[in-house]
C-alpha atoms as a PDB file:
ATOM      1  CA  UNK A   1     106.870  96.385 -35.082  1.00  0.00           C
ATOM      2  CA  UNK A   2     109.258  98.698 -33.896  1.00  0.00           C
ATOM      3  CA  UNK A   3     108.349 101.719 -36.133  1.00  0.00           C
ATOM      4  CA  UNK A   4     109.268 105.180 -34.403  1.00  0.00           C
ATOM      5  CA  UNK A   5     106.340 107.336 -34.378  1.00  0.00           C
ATOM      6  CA  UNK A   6     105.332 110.657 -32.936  1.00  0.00           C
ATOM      7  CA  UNK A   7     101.624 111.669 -32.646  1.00  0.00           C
ATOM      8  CA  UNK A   8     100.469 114.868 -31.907  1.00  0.00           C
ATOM      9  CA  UNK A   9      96.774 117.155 -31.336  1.00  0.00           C
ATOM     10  CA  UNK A  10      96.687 113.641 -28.902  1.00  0.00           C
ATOM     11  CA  UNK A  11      96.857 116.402 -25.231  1.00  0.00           C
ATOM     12  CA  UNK A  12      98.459 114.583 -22.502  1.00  0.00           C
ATOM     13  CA  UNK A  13      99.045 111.425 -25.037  1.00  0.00           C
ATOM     14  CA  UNK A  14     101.072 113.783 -27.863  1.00  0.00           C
ATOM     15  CA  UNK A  15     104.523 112.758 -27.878  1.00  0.00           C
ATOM     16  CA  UNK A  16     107.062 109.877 -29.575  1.00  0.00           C
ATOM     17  CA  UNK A  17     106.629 106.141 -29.241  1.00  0.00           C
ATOM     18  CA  UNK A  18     107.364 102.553 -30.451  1.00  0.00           C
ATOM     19  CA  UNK A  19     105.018 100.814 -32.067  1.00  0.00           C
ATOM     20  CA  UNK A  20     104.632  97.205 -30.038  1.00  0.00           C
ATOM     21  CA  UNK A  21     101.817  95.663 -31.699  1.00  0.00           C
ATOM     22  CA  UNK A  22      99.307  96.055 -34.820  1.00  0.00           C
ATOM     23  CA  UNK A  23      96.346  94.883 -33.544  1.00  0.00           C
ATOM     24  CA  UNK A  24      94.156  92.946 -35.204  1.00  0.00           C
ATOM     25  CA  UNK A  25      91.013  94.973 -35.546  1.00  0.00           C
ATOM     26  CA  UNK A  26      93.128  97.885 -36.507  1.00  0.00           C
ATOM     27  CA  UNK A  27      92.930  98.702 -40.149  1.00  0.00           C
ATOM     28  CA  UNK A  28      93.050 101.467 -42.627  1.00  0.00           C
ATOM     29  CA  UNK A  29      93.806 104.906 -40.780  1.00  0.00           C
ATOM     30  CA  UNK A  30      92.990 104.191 -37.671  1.00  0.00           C
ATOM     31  CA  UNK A  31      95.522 103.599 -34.559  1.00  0.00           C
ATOM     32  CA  UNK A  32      94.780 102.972 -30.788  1.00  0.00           C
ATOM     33  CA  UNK A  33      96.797 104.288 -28.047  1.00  0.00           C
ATOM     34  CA  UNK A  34      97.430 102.682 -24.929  1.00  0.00           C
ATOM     35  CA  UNK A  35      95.659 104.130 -22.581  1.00  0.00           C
ATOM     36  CA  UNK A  36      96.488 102.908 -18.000  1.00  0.00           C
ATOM     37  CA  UNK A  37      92.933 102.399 -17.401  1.00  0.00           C
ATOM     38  CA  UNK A  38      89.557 102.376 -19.040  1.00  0.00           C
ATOM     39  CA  UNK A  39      88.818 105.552 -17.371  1.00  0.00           C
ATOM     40  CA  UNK A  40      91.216 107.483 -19.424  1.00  0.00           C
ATOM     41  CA  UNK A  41      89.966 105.835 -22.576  1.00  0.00           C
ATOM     42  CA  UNK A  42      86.842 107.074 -22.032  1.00  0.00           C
ATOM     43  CA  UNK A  43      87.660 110.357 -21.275  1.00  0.00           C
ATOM     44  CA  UNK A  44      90.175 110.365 -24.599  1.00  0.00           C
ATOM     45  CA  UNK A  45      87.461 109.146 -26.698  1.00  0.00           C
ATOM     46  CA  UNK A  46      88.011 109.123 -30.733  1.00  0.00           C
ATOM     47  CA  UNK A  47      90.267 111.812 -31.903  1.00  0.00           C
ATOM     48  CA  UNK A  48      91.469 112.851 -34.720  1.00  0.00           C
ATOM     49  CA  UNK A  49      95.260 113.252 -34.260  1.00  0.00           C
ATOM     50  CA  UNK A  50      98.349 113.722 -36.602  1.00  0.00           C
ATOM     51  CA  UNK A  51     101.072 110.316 -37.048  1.00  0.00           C
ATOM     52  CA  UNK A  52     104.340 111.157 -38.308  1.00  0.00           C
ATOM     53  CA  UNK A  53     106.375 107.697 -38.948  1.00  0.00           C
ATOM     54  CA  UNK A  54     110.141 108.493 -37.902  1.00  0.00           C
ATOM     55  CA  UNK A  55     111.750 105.498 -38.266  1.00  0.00           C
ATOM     56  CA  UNK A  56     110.095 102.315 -39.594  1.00  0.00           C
ATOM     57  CA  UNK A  57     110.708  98.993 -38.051  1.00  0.00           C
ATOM     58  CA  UNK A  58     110.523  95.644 -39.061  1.00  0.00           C
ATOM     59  CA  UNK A  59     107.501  93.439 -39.431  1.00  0.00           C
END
């Protein structure tokens, strides 16, 4: 946790953040984003977006 990442092609979600958690269910390639409410999820759907690690963290 901790890892510096910035994800773009993501729209309104593009941008640099800090990894807080690696969910359980999460595994291979695949990432979710925190999303306020289920209604944006929804609308955000699956994407296929570009991760660029800047700075890894520990854990």
């Amino acid at each position: 946790m901790g890892t510096r990442i910035r994800v773009r092609n993501a729209g309104p979600y593009s941008g640099t953040y800090t990894v807080a958690d690696t969910g359980s269910k999460v595994r291979g390639r695949h990432i979710d984003i925190f999303m306020p409410n289920r209604r944006n999820a929804r609308k955000f759907g699956r994407r296929i977006v570009e991760i660029k690690v800047l700075r890894w963290g520990e854990g």
